[in-house]
Protein backbone atom coordinates (compact mmCIF):
# COMPACT_ATOMS: atom_id res chain seq x y z
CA UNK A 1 83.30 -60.18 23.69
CA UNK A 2 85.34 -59.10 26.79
CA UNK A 3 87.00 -62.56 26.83
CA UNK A 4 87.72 -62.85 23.31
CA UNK A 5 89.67 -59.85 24.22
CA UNK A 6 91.07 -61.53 27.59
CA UNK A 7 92.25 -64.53 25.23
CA UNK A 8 94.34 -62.63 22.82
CA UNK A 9 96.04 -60.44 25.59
CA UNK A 10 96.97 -64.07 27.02
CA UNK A 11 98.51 -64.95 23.63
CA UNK A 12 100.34 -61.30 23.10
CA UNK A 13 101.50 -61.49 26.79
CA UNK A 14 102.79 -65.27 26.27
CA UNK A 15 105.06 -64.49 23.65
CA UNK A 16 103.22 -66.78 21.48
CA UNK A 17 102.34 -64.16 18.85
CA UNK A 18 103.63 -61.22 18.53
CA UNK A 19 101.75 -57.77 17.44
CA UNK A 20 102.62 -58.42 13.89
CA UNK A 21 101.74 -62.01 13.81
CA UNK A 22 97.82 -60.63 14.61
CA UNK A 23 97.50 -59.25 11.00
CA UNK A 24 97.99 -62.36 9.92
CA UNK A 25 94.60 -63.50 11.30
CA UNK A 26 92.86 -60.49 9.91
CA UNK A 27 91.79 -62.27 7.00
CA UNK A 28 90.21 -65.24 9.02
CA UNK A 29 88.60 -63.01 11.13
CA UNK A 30 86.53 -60.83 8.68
CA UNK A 31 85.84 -63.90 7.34
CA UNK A 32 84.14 -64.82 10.84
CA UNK A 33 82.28 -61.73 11.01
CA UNK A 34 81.18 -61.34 7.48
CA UNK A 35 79.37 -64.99 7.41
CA UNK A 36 76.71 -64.59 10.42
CA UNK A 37 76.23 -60.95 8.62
CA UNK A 38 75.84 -61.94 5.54
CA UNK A 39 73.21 -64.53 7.35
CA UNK A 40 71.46 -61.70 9.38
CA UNK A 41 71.07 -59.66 6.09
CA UNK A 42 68.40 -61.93 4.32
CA UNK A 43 67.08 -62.84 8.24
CA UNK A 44 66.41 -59.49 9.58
CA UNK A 45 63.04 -57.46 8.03
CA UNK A 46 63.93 -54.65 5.87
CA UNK A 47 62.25 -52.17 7.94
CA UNK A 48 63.29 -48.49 8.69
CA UNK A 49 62.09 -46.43 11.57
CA UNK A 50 61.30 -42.90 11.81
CA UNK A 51 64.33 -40.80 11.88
CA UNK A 52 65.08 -39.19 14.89
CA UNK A 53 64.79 -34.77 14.26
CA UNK A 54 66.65 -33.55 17.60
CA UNK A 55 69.94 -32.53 17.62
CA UNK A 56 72.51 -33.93 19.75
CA UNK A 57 75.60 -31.70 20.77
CA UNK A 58 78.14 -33.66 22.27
CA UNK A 59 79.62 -32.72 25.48
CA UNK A 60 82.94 -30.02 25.56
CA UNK A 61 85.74 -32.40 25.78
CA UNK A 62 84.43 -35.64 24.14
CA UNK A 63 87.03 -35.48 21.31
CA UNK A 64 89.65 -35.21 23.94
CA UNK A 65 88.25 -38.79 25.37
CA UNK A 66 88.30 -40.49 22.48
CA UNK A 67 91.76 -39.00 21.46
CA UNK A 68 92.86 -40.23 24.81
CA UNK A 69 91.32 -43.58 24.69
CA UNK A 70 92.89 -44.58 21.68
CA UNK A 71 96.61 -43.29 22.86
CA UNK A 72 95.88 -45.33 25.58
CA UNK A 73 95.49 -48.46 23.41
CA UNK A 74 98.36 -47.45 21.46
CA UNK A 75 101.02 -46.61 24.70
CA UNK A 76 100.39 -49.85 26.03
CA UNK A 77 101.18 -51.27 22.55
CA UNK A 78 104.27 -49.63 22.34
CA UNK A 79 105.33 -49.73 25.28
CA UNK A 80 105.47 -53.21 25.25
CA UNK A 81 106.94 -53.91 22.10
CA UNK A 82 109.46 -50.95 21.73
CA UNK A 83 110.48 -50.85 25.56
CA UNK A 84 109.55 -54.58 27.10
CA UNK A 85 107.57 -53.07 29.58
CA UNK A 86 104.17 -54.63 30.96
CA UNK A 87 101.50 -53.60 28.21
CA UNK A 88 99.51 -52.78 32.31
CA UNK A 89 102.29 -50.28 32.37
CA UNK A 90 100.58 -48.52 29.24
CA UNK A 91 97.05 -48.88 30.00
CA UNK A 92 97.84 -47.22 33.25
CA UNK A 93 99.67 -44.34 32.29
CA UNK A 94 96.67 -44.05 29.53
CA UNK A 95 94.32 -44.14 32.60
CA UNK A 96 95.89 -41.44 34.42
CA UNK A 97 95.95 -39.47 30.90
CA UNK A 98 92.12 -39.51 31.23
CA UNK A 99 91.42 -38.60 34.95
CA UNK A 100 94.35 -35.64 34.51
CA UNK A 101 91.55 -34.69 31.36
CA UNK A 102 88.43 -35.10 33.15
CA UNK A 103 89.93 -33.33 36.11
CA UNK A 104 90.74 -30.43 33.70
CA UNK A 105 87.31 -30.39 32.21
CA UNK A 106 86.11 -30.72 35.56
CA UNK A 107 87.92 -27.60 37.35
CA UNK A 108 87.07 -25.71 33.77
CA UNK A 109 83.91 -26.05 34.04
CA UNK A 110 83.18 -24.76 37.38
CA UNK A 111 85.82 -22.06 36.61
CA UNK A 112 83.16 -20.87 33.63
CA UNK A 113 79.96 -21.47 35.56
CA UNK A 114 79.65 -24.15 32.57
CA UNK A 115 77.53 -27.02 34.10
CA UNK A 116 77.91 -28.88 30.59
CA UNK A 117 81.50 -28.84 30.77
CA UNK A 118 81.90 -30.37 34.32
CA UNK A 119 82.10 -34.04 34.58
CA UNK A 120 82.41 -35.84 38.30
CA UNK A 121 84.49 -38.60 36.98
CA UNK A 122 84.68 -40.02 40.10
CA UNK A 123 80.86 -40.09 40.32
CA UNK A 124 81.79 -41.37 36.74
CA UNK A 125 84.44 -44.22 38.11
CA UNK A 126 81.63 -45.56 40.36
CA UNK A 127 79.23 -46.14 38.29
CA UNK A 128 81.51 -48.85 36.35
CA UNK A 129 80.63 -52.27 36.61
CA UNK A 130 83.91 -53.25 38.72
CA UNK A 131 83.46 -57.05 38.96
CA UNK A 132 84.21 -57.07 35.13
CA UNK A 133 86.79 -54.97 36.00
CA UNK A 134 88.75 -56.68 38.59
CA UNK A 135 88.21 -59.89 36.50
CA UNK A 136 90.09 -58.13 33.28
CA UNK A 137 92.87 -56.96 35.96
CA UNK A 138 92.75 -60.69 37.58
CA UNK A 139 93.44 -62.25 34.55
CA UNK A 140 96.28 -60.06 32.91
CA UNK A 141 97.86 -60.22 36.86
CA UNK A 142 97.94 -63.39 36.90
CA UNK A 143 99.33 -63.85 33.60
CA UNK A 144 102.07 -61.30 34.30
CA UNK A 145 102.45 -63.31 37.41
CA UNK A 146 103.62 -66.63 35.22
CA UNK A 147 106.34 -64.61 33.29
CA UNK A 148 108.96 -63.20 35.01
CA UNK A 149 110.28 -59.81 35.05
CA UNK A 150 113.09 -59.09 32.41
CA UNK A 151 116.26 -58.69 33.85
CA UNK A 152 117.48 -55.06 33.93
């Protein structure tokens, strides 16, 4: 899935298709998901398990994530369409967004003596699996790396 991903950055980046040009293919690729489903649905046993009775309470902040996550997505976007910028320019200022948040929750947290509201996030950052990582970051440098910078 991550290089699916990695392959359409390479497109967007390229100038070969441009943000707009992506809805085009939305058609096609429902169409590409809804035949193995459609598949799996008469393959895969009808059986339901037992419903699961706890309740789970999210963690103070977790709208805030997602919030951020999805500006993230959409800065980078933007940023390259609307300003010509690197779409890494985006993704980074989106990834500063989140560690200014989790630094907030964290200092919060210890401010209220609230152990559910503090989150190490860079206890968080290390637990990432970074060779998938630095491969994402490899390929969209070197891909920025093939286009030069847009004169000023």
């Amino acid at each position: 899935m991550a290089w699916r991903g990695a392959t359409t950055l390479m497109v967007w980046r390229n100038g070969k298709l441009g943000f707009f040009g992506f809805l085009g293919l939305s058609l096609p690729s429902v169409l590409n998901w809804a035949a193995p489903a459609a598949i799996m649905l008469f393959a895969v046993p009808k059986l339901k398990p037992a419903p699961h009775l706890d309740r789970v309470q999210g963690k103070p902040g977790m709208m805030g994530v997602g919030v951020l996550f999805m500006a993230r997505i959409i800065t980078a976007v933007c940023l390259k369409n609307f300003l010509q910028l690197l779409a890494f320019f985006g993704m980074m200022l989106g990834m500063g967004c989140l560690h200014l948040w989790a630094n907030y929750l964290q200092f919060g947290g210890k401010r209220r003596l609230n152990e559910d509201r503090v989150m190490d996030n860079l206890r968080q950052i290390d637990r990432v699996e970074w060779n998938r990582v630095l491969a994402f970051f490899g390929i969209s440098f070197a891909i920025g790396g093939f286009r030069p910078f847009p004169a000023i």
